[in-house]
N, C-alpha and C. Protein backbone atom coordinates (compact mmCIF):
# COMPACT_ATOMS: atom_id res chain seq x y z
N UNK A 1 0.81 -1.18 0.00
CA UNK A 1 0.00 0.00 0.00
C UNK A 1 0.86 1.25 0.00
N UNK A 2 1.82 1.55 0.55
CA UNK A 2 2.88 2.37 0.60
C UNK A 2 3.05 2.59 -0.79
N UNK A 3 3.63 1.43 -1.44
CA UNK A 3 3.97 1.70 -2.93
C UNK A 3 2.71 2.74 -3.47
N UNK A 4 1.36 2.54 -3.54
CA UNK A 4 0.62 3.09 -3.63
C UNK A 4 0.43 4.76 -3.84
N UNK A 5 0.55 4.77 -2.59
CA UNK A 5 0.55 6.80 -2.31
C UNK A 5 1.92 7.04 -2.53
N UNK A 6 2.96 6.57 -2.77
CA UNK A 6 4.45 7.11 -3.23
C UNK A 6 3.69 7.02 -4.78
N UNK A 7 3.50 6.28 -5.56
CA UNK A 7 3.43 6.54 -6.97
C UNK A 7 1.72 7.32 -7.35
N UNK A 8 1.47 7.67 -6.32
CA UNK A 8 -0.01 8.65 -6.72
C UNK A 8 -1.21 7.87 -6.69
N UNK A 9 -1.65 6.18 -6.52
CA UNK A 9 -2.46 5.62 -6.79
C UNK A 9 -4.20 6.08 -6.26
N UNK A 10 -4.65 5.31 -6.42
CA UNK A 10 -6.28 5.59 -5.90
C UNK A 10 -6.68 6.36 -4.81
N UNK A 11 -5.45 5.57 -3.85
CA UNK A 11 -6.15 6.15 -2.52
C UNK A 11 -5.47 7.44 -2.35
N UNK A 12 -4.25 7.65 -3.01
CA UNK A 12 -4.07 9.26 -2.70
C UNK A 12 -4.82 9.83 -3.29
N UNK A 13 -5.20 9.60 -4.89
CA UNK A 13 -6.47 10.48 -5.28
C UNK A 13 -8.28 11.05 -4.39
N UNK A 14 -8.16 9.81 -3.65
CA UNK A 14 -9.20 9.85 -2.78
C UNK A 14 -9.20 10.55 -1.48
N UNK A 15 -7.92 10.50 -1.11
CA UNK A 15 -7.50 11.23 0.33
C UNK A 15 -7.39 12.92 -0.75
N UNK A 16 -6.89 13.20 -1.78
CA UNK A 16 -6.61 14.73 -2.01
C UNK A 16 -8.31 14.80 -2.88
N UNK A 17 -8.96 14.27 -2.86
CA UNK A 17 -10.47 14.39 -3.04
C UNK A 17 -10.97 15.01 -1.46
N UNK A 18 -11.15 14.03 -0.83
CA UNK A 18 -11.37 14.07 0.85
C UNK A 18 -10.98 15.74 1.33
N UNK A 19 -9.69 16.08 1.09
CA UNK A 19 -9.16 17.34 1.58
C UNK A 19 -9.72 18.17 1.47
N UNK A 20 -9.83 18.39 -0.87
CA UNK A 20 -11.12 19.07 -1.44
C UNK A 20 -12.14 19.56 -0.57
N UNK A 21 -12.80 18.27 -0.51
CA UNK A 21 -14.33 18.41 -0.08
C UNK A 21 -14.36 18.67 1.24
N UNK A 22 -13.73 18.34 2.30
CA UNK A 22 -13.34 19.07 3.47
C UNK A 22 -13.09 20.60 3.20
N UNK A 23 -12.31 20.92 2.66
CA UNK A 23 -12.43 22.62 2.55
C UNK A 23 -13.53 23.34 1.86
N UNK A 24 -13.73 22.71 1.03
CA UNK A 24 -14.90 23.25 0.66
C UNK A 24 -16.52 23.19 1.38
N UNK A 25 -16.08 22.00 2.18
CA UNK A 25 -17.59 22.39 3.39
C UNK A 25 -17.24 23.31 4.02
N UNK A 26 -15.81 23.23 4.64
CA UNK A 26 -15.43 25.22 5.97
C UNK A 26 -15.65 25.97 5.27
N UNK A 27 -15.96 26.23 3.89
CA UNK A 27 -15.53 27.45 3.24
C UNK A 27 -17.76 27.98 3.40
N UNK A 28 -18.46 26.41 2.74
CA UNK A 28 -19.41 26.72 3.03
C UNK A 28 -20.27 27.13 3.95
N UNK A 29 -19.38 26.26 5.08
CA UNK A 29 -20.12 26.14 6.39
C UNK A 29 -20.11 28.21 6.82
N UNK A 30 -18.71 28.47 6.41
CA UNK A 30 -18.60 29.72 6.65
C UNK A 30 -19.39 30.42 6.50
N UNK A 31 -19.53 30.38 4.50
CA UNK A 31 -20.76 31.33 4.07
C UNK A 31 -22.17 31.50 4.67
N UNK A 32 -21.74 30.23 4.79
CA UNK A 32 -23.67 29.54 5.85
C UNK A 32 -23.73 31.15 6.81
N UNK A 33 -22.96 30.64 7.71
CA UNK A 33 -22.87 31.32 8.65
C UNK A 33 -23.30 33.40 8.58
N UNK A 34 -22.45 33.61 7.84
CA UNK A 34 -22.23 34.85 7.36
C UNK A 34 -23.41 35.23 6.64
N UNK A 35 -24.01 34.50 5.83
CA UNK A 35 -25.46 34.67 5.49
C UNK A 35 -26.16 35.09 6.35
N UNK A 36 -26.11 33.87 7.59
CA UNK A 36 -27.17 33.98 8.44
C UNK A 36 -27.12 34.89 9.61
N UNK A 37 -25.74 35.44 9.75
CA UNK A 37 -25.53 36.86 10.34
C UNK A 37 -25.86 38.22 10.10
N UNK A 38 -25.85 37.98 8.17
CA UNK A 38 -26.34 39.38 7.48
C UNK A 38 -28.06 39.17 7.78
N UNK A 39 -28.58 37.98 7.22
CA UNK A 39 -30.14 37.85 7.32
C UNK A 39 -30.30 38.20 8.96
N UNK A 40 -30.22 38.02 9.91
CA UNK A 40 -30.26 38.45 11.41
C UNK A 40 -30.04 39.93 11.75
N UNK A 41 -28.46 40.90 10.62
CA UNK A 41 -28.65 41.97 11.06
C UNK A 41 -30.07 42.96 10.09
N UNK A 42 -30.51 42.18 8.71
CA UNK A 42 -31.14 42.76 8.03
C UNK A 42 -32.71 42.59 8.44
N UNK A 43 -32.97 41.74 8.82
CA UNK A 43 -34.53 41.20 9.83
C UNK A 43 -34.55 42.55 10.61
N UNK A 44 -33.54 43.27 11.70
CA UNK A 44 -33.58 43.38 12.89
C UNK A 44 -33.74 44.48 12.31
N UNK A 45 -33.09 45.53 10.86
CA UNK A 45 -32.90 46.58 10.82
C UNK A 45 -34.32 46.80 9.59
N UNK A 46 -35.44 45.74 9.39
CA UNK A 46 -36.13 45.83 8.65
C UNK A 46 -37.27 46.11 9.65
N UNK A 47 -37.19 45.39 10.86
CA UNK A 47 -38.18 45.63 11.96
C UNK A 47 -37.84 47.10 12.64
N UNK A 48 -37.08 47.47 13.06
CA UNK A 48 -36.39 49.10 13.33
C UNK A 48 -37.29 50.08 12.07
N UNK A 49 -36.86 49.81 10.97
CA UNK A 49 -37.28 50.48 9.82
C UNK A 49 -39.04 50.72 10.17
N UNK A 50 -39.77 49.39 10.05
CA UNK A 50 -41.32 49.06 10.34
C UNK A 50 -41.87 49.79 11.44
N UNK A 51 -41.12 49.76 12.59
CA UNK A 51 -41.40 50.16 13.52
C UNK A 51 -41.33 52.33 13.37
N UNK A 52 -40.23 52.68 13.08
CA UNK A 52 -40.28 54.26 12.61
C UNK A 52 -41.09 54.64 11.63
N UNK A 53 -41.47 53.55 10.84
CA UNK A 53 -42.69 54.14 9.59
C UNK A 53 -44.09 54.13 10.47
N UNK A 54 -44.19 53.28 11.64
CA UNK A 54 -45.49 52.68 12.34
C UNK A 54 -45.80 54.26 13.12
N UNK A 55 -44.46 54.43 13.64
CA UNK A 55 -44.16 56.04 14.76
C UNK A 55 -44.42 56.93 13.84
N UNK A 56 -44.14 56.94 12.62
CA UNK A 56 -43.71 58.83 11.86
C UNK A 56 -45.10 58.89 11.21
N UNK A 57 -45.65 57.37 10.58
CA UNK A 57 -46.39 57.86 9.47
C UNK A 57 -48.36 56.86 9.73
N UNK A 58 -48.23 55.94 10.76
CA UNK A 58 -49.24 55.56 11.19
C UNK A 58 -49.55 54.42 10.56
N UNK A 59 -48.37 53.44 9.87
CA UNK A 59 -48.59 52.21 9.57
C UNK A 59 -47.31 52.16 8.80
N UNK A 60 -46.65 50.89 8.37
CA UNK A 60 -45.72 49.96 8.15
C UNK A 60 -45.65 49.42 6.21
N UNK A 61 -47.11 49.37 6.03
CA UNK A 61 -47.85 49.14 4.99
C UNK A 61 -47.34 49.55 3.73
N UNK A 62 -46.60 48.86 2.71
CA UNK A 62 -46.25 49.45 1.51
C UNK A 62 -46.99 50.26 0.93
N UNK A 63 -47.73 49.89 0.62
CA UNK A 63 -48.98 50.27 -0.05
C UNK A 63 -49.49 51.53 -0.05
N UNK A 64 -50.10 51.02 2.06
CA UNK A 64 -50.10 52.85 2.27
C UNK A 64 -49.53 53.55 2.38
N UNK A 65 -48.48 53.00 2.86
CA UNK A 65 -47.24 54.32 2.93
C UNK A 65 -47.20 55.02 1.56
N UNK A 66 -46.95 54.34 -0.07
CA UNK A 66 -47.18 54.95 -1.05
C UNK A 66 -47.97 55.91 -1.58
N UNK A 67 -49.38 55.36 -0.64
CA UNK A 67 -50.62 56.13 -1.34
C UNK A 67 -50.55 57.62 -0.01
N UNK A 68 -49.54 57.41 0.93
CA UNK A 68 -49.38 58.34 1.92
C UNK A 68 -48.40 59.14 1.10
N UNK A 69 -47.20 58.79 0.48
CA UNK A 69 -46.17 59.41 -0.06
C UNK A 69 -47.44 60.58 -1.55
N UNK A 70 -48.18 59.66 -2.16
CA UNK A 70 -48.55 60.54 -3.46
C UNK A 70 -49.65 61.71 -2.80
N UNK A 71 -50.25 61.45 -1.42
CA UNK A 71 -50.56 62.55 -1.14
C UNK A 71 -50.15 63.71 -0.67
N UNK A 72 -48.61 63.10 -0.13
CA UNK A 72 -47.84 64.32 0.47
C UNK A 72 -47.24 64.99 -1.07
N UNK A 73 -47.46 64.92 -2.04
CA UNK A 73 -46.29 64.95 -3.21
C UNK A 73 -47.76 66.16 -3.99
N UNK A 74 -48.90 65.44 -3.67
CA UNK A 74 -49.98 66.18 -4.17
C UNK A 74 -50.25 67.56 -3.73
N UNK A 75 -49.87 67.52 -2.06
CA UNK A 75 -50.15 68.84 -1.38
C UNK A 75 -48.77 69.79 -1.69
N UNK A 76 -47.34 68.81 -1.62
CA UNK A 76 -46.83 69.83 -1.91
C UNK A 76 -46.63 70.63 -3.15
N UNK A 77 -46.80 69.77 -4.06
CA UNK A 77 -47.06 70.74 -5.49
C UNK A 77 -48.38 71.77 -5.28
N UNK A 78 -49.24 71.41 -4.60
CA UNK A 78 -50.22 72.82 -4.43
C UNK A 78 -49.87 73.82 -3.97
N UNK A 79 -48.81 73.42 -2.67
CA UNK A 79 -48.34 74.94 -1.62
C UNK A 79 -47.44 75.19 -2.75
N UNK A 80 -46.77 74.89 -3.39
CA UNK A 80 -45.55 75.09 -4.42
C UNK A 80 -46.25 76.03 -5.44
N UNK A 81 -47.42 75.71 -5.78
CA UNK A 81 -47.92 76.37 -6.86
C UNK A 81 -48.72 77.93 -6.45
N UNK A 82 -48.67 77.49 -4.95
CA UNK A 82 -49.75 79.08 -4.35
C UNK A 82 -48.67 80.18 -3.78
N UNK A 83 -47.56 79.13 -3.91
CA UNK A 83 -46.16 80.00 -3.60
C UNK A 83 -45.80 80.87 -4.43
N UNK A 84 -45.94 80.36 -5.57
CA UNK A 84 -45.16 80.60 -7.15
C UNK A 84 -46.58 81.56 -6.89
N UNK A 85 -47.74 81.68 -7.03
CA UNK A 85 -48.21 82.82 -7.14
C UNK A 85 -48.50 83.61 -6.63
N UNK A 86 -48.37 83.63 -5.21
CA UNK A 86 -47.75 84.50 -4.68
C UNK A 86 -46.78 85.16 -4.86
N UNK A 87 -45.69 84.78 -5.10
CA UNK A 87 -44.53 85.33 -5.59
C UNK A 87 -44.46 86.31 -6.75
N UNK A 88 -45.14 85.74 -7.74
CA UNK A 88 -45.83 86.42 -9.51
C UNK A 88 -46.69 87.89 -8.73
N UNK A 89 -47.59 87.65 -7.70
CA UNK A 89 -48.15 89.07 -7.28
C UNK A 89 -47.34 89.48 -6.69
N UNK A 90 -46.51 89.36 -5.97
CA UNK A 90 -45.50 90.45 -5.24
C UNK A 90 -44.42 90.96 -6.10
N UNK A 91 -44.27 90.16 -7.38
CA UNK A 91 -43.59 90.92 -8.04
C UNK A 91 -44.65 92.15 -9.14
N UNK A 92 -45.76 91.54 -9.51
CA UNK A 92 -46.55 92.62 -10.44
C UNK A 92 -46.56 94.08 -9.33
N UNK A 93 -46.71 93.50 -8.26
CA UNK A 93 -47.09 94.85 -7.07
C UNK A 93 -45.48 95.56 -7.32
N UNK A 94 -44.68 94.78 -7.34
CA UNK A 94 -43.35 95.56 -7.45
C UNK A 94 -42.83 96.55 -8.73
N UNK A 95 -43.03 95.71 -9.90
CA UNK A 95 -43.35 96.28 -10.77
C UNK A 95 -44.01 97.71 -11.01
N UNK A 96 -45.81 97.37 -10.51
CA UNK A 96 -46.29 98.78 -10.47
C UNK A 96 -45.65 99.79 -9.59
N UNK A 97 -45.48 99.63 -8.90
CA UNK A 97 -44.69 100.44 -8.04
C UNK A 97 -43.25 101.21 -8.84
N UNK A 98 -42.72 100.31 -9.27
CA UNK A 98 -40.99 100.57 -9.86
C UNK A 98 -42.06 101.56 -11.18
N UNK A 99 -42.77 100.99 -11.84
CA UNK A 99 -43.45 101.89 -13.14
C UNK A 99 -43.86 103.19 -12.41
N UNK A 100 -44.77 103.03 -11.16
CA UNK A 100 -45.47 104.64 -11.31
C UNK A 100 -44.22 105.66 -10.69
N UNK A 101 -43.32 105.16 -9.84
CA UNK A 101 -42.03 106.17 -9.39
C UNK A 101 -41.22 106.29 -10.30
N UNK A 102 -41.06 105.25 -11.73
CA UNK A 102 -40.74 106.14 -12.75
C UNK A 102 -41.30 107.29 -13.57
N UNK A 103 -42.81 107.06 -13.49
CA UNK A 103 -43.21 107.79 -14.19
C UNK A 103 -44.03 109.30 -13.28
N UNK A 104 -43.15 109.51 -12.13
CA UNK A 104 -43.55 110.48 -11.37
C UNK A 104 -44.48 110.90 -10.38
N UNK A 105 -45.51 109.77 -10.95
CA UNK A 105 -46.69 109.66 -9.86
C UNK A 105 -46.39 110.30 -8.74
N UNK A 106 -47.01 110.92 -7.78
CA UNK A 106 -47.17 110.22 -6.48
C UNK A 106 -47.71 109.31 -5.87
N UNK A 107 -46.87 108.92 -5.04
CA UNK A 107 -47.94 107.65 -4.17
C UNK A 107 -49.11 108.44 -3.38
């Protein structure tokens, strides 16, 4: 048998098979692991997440949260738009103003 593993025969092929597959389970066993550390910190930081949408916005809920997001998106384009015209009259008021002190008026 000696003769064997000195000239490379079966069973050394089988023992440097064996080694293989031994490292390659630690390597898996590892990943295993490391998976199941990320899935544990990502659970914990998905429940954290659930929980501040439950506090800020009054549910967790994709859905509603969305149909919560297109109403906040709805109001603010309205204040946005009563801004903008507001803004358009304080400038016409400025305007008249800059026109009649050019043109001598009194106020």
């Amino acid at each position: 048998m000696a003769t064997n593993d000195v000239l490379g025969g079966p069973d050394a092929a089988l023992e440097r098979e064996l080694g293989r597959l031994k490292a390659e389970y630690e390597s898996l066993r590892d990943e295993k692991v490391r998976a199941e550390q990320t899935l544990a910190h990502l659970e914990a930081e998905l429940s954290s997440l659930e929980e501040k949408a439950r506090s800020d916005y009054g549910t967790a809920d994709p859905g509603e949260l969305r149909a919560k997001l297109e109403a906040m998106r709805a109001e603010n384009e309205r204040l946005v738009a009563g801004y903008r015209e507001h803004v358009a009259q304080v400038r016409a008021g400025l305007a008249a103003l800059e026109d009649g002190a050019a043109s001598g008026v009194p106020e």
